[in-house]
Each structure stands twice: as C-alpha cells, then as structure tokens.
Protein backbone atom coordinates (compact mmCIF):
# COMPACT_ATOMS: atom_id res chain seq x y z
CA UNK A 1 -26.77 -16.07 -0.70
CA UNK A 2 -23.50 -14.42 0.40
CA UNK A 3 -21.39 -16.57 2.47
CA UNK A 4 -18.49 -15.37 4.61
CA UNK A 5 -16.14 -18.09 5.02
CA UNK A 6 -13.75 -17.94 7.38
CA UNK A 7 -9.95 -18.22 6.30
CA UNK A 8 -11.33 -17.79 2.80
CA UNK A 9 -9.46 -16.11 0.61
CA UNK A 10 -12.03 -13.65 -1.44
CA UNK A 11 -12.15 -10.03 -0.33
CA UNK A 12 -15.43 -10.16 1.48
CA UNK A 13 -13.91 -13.04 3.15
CA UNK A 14 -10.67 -11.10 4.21
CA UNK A 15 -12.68 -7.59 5.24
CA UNK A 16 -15.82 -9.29 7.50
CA UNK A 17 -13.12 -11.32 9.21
CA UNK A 18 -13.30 -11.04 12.58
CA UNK A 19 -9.37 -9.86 13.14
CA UNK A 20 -9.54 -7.45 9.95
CA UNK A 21 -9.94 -4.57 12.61
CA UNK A 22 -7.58 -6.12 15.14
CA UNK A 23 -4.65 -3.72 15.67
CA UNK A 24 -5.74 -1.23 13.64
CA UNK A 25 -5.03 1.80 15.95
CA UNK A 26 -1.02 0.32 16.18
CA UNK A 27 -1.48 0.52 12.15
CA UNK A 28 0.70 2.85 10.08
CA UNK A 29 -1.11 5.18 8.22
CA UNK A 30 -0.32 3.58 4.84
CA UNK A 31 -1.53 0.13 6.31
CA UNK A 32 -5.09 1.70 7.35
CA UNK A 33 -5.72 3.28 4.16
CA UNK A 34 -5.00 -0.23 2.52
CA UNK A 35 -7.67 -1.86 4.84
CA UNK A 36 -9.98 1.11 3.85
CA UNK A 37 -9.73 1.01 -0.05
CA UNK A 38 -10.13 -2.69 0.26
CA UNK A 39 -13.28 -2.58 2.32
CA UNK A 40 -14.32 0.29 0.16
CA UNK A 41 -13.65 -2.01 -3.12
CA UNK A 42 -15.97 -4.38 -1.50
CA UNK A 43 -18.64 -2.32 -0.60
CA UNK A 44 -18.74 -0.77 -4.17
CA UNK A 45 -18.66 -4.10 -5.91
CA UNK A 46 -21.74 -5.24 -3.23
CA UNK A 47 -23.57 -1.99 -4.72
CA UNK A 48 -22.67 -2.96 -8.53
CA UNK A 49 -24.44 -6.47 -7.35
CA UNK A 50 -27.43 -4.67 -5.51
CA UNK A 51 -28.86 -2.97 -8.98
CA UNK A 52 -27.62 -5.29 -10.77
CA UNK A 53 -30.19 -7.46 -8.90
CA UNK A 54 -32.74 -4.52 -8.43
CA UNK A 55 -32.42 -4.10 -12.21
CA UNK A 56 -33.99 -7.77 -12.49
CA UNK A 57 -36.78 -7.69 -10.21
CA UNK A 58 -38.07 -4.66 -11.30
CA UNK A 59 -37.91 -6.29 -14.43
CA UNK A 60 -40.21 -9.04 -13.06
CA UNK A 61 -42.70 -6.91 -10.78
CA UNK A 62 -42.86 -4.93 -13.83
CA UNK A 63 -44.15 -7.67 -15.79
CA UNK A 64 -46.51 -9.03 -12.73
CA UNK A 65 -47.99 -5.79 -12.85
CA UNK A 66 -48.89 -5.47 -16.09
CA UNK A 67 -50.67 -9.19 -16.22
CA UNK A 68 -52.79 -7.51 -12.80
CA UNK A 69 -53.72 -4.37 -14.20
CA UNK A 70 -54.16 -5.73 -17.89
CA UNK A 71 -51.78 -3.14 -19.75
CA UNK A 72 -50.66 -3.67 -23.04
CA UNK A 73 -47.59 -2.25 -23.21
CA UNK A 74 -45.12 -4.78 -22.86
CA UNK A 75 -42.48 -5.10 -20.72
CA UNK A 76 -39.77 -4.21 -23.92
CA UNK A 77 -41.33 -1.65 -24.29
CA UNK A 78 -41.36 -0.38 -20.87
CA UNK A 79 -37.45 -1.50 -20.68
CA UNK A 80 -35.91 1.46 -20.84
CA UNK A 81 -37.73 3.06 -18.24
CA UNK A 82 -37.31 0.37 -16.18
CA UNK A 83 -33.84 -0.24 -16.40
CA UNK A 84 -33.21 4.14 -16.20
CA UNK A 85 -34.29 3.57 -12.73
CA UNK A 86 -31.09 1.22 -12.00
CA UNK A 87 -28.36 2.35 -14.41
CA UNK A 88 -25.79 0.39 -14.62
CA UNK A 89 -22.21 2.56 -13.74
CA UNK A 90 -20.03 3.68 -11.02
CA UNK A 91 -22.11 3.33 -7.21
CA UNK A 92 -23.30 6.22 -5.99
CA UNK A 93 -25.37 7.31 -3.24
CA UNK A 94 -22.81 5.75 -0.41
CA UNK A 95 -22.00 9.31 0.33
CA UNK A 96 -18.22 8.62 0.51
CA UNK A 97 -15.59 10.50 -1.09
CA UNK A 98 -14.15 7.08 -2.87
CA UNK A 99 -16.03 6.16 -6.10
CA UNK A 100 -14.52 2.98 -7.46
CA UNK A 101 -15.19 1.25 -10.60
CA UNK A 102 -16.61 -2.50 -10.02
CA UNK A 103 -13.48 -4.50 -9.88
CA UNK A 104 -15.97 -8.01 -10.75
CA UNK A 105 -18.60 -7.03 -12.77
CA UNK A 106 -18.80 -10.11 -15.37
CA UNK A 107 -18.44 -12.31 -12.70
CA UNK A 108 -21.77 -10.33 -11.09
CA UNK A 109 -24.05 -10.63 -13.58
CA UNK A 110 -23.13 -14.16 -14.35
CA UNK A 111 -24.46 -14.48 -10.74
CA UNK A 112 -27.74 -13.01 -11.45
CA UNK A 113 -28.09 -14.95 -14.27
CA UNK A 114 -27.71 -18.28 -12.59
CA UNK A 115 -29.82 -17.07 -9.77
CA UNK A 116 -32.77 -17.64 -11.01
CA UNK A 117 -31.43 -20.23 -14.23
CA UNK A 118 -34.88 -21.60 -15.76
CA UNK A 119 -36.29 -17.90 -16.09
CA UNK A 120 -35.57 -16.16 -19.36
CA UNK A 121 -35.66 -12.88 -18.22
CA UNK A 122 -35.40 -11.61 -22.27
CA UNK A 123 -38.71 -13.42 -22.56
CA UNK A 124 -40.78 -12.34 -19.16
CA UNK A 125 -43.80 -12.81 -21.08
CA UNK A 126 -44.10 -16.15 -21.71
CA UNK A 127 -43.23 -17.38 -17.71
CA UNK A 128 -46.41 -18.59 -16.11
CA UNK A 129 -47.06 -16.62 -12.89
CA UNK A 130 -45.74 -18.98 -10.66
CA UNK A 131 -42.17 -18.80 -12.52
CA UNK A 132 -42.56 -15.21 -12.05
CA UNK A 133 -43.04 -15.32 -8.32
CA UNK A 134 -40.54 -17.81 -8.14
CA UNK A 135 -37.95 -15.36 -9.74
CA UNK A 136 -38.86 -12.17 -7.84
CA UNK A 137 -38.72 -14.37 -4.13
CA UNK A 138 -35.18 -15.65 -5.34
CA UNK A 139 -34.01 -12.35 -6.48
CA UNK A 140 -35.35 -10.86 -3.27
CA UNK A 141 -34.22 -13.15 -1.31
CA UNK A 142 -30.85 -12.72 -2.91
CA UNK A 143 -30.76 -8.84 -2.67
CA UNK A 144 -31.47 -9.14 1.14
CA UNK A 145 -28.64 -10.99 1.22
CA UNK A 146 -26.33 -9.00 -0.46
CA UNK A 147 -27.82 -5.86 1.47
CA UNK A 148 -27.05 -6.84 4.47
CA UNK A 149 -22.94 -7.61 3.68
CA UNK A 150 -22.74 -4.30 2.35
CA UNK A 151 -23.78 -2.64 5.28
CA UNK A 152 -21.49 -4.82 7.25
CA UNK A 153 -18.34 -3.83 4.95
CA UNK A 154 -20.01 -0.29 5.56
CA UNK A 155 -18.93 -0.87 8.97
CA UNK A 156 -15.94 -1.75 8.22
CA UNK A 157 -15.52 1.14 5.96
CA UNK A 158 -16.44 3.91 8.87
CA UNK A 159 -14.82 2.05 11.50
CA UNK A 160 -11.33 2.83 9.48
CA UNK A 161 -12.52 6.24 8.44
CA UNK A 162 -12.94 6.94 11.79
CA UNK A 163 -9.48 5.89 12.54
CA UNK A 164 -7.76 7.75 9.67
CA UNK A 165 -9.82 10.61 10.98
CA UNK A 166 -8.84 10.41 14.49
CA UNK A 167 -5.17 10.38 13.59
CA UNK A 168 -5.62 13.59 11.46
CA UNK A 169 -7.45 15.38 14.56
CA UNK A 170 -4.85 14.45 17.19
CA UNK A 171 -2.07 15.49 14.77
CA UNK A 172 -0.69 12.23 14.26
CA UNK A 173 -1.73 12.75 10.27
CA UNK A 174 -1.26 15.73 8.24
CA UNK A 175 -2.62 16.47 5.22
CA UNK A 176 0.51 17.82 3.46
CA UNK A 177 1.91 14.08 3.82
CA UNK A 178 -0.94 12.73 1.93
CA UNK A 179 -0.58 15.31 -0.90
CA UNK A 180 2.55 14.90 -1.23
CA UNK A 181 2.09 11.16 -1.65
CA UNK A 182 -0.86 11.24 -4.09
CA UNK A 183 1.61 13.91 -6.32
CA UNK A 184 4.03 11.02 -6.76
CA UNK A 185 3.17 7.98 -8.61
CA UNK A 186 4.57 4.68 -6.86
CA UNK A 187 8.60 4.26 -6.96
CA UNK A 188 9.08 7.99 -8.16
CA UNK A 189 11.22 9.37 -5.53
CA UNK A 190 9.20 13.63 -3.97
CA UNK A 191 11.13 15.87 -5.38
C-alpha cells in the first residue's frame, strides 16, 4: 500500500503534505508552476504504476477465466491481447495538457514484482487457484491503493491549475511572459 509519511522526503510525500498548498495564492508564478509539474510528475508516475498493476491482474483473471470456462488457449497465447489493453508508455487519459514520461519506472515494476513475490506470473499456469486468488486480491488491493493517491495528487494538480488560471483571468499572468520564457532555455539571457 501507498503510505504518505509525513516529513518524508519522496515526492508523494512532499505534494499530499498538508502545507504543500499553504501560501500558494502569495506564490510567484514561477513557484506555482514548480508545485504543479511536481504534482503532475506524481500523478503521471501513479498512472505508470496503475497499468503497470492492471497489466498483472488482467494477466491473472485472464488465466482464472480460462480454468472456469475450460479454454485452451493459454494465457501466452492470449498475452498480447491482454497486455494491448494496458500498453505500457506515456499516461494518457488524465486529460491534461502535461504528458510526462515516468520519472521511476524500474523502481515500479520492481514493486509489482515483489507484490505478490511467490507467484510466477511467467508461469500462471501452474499456480493452484488459491495462489491465483491470492495474487489478484493483493494486486487489487494494491491498485485501490494506488488509485486513490492519484486522485488525491489530482487534487493537488487542479487546485494549482486553478490558481495559475485565476492569475491569467485577473491579468496578473500573461501569456506573452510564458512564451517568452519557454523560447529561452535556462541561463540564456531573451533577446
């Protein structure tokens, strides 16, 4: 399961802390758009996680199915269809402009893995059923968990949309600033 631990020093630790938001209408500009893309890191590694996770229990149902019904096709075989349903690349769906790469994705499916560690998921075939239930409850259980922080970094994520928003309406933001800024790559003087 996801823990939040306060004072900790991970991301998700730093953007579901209570005082992340606290100020953030005295905030420059520059210092709420830091906040966002943080958050926003966060929420698109949480998503990298989710199929990552989603990935594996279909995986498993997929299997569970196929002892109830009595197919023959095996679950390699069925593979690619199953795992076309949760390709693995750049989160999508969020509906936000941002699309950032993963910034942990070794270290999330080495968390998968050790999820569930006495299932072989390369061998699905020779778990007894109870294994299998076993696997998709702990996988479940797990993508709950990681559900739910995402759509609290979602939160997080609107709530300083909203503000960068709010200073563009009431003129306190203007879009020529931020062009110029993205034109110019860090220490390079606008010309």
């Amino acid at each position: 399961m996801i823990e939040v631990r306060p004072g900790g020093r991970r991301r998700i630790d730093r953007v579901l802390a209570p005082d992340y938001l606290t100020g953030v209408r005295d905030r420059s500009l520059a210092e709420v758009r830091e906040l966002r893309d943080e958050a926003a890191q966060e929420e698109t590694d949480l998503s990298y996680l989710r199929r990552l996770l989603h990935a594996r229990i279909d995986i498993v149902v997929a299997e569970q199915r196929r002892r109830t019904e009595g197919g023959s096709a095996s679950v390699v075989e069925q593979l690619a269809l199953i795992l076309s349903r949760n390709a693995i690349g750049p989160a999508t769906g969020s509906g936000r402009y941002q699309n950032p790469e993963p910034s942990r994705a070794e270290s999330h499916r080495r968390h998968v893995e050790a999820l569930v560690s006495d299932v072989d998921l390369s061998d699905v075939t020779s778990l007894p059923d109870e294994k299998l239930a076993e696997a998709a409850e702990g996988y479940s259980a797990e993508e709950e968990s990681v559900s739910l922080r995402r759509r609290q970094v979602q939160t997080v994520v609107d709530t300083l949309n909203e503000e960068i928003a709010r200073r563009y309406r009431e003129g306190r933001a203007s879009v020529d600033e931020l062009l110029a800024r993205e034109r110019h790559t860090p220490g390079q003087e606008p010309g």
